[in-house]
C-alpha atoms as a PDB file:
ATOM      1  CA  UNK A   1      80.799 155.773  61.694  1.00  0.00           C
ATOM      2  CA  UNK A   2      83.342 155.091  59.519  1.00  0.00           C
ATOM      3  CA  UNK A   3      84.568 157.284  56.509  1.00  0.00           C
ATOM      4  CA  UNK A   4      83.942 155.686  53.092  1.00  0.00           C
ATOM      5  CA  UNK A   5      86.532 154.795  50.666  1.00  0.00           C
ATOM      6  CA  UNK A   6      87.768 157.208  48.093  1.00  0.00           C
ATOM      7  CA  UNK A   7      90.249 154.153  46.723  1.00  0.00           C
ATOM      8  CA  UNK A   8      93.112 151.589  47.100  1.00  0.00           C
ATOM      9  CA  UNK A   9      96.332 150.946  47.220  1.00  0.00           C
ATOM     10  CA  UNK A  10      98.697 148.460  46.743  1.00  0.00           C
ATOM     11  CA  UNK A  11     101.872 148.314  47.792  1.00  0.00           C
ATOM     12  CA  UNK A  12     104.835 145.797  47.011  1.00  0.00           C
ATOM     13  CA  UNK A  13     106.632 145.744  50.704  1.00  0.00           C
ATOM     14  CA  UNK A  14     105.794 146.867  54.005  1.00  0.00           C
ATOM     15  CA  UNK A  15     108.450 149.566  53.735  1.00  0.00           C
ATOM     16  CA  UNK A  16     106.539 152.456  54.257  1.00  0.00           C
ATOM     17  CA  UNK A  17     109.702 155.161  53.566  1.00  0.00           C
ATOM     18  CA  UNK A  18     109.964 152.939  49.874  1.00  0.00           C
ATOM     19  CA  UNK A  19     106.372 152.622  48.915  1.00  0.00           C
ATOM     20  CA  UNK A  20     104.873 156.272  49.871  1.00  0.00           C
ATOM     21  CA  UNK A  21     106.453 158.047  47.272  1.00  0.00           C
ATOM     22  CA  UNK A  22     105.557 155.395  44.838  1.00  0.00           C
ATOM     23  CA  UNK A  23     101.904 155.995  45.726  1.00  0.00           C
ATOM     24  CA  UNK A  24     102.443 159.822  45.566  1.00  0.00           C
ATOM     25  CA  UNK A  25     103.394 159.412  42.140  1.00  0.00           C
ATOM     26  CA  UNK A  26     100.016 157.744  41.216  1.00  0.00           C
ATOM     27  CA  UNK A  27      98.105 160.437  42.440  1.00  0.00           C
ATOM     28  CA  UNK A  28      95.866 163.097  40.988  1.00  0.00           C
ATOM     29  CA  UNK A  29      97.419 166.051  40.573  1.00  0.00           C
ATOM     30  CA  UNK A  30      94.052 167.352  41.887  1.00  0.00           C
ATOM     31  CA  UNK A  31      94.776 166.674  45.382  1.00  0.00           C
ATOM     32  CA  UNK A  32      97.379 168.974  45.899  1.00  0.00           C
ATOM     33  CA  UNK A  33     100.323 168.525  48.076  1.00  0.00           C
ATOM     34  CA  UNK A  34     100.006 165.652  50.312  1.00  0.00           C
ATOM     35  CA  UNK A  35     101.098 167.508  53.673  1.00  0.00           C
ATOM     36  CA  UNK A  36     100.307 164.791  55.708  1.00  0.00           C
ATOM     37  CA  UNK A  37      99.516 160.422  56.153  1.00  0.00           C
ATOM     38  CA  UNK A  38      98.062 158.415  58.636  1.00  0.00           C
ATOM     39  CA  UNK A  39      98.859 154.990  58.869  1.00  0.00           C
ATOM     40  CA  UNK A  40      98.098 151.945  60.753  1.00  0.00           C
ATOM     41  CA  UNK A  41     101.350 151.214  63.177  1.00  0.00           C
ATOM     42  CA  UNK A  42     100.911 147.445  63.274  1.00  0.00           C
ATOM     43  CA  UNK A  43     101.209 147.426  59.394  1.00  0.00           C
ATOM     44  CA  UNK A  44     104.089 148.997  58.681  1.00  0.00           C
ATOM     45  CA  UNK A  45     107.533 148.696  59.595  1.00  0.00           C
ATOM     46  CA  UNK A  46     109.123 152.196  60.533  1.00  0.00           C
ATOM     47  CA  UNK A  47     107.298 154.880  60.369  1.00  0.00           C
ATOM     48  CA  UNK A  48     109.545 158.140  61.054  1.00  0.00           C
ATOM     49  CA  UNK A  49     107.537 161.466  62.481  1.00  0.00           C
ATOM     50  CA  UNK A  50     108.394 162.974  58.816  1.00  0.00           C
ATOM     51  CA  UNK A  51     109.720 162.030  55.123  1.00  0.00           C
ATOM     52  CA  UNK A  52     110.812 164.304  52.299  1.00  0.00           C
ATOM     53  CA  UNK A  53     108.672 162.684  49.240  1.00  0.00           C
ATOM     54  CA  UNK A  54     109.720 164.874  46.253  1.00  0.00           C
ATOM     55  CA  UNK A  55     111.380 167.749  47.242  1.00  0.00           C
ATOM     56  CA  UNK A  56     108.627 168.193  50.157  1.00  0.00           C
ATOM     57  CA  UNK A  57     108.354 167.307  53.767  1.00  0.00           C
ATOM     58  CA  UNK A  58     105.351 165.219  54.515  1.00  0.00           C
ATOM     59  CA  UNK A  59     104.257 164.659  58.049  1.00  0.00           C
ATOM     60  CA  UNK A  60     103.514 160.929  59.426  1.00  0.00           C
ATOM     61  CA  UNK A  61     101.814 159.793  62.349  1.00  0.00           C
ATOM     62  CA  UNK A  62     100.693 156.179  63.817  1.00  0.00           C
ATOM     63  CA  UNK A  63      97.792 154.764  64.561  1.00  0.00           C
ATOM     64  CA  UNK A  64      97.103 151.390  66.157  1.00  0.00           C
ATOM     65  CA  UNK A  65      92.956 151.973  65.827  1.00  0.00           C
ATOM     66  CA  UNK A  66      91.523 148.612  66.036  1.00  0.00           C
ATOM     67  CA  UNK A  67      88.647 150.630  63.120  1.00  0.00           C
ATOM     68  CA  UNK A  68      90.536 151.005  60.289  1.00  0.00           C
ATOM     69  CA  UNK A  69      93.840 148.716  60.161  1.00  0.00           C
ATOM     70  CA  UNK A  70      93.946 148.216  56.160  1.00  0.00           C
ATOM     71  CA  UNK A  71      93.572 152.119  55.625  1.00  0.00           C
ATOM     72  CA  UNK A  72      95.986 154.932  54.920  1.00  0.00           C
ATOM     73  CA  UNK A  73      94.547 158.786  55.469  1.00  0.00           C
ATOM     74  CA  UNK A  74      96.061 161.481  53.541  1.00  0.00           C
ATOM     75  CA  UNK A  75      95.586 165.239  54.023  1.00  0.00           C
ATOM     76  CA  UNK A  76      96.256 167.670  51.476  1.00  0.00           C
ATOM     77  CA  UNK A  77      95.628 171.456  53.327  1.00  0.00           C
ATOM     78  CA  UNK A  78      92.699 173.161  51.542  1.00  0.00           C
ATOM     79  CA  UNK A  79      91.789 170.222  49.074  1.00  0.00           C
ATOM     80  CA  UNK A  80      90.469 167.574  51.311  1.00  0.00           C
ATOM     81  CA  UNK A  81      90.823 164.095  52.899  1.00  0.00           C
ATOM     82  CA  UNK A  82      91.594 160.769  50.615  1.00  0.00           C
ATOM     83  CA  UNK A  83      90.940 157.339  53.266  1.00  0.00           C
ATOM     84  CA  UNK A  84      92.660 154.715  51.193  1.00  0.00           C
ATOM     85  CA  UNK A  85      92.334 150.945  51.092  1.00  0.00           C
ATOM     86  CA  UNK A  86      95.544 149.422  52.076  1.00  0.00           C
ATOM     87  CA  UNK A  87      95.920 145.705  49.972  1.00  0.00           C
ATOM     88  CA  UNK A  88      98.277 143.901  51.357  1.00  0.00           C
ATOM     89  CA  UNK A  89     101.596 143.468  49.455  1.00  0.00           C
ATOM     90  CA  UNK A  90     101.196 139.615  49.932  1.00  0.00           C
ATOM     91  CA  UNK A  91      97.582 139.630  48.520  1.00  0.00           C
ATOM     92  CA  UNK A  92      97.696 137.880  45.330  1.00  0.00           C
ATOM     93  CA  UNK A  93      96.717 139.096  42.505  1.00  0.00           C
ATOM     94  CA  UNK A  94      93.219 136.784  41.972  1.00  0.00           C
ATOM     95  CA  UNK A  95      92.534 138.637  45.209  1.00  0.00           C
ATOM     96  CA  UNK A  96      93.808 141.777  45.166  1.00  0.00           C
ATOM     97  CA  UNK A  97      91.559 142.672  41.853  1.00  0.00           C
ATOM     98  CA  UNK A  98      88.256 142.585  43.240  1.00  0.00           C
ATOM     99  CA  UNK A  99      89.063 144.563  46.572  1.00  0.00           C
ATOM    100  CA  UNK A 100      90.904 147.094  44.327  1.00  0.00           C
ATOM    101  CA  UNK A 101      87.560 147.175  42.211  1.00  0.00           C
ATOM    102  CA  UNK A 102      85.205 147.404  45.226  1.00  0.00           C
ATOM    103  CA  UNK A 103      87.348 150.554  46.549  1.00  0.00           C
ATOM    104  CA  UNK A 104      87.273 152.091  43.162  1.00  0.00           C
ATOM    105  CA  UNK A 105      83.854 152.042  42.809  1.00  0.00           C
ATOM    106  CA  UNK A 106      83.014 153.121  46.361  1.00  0.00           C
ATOM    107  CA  UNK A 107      81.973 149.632  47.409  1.00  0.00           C
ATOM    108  CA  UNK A 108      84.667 148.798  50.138  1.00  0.00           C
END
């Protein structure tokens, strides 16, 4: 059963060392330090085993799971799990609203 969506995101590039710490930035401060990210390997260009994203060392692994290929999974140690929408940077805008609306409100 798959995991529902706490949000989206939408990158510019499918440079995953350029856009993570732009998406780090939007996040709540609530969640803590991001220790670690899953992401889809088929999506992203390089994905390196770890990335320094602020001053602290985050931990990335691959997945090629047929289930979730638009996703990205963080973990922040003791605050919880966040299973992202992943819009991709091509979308256009006209479509890239209404998933980012459906994710926000829980309906992706």
């Amino acid at each position: 059963m798959p995991r529902p969506i706490d949000g989206a995101w939408w990158p510019r590039s499918h440079d995953l060392l350029a856009e993570l710490p732009w998406l780090f930035a939007g996040l709540p401060r609530a969640w803590g330090h991001i220790a670690s990210v899953t992401v889809n390997g088929t999506t992203w260009s390089a994905v390196p085993a770890r990335m320094l994203v602020f001053n602290q060392v985050v931990r990335l692994r691959r997945t090629v799971a047929a289930s979730a290929p638009h996703t990205i999974i963080l973990l922040a140690p003791g605050r919880g799990r966040w299973d992202l929408l992943v819009v991709p940077p091509e979308t256009t805008e006209e479509a890239a609203e209404p998933l980012m609306a459906a994710a926000a409100s829980g309906r992706a």
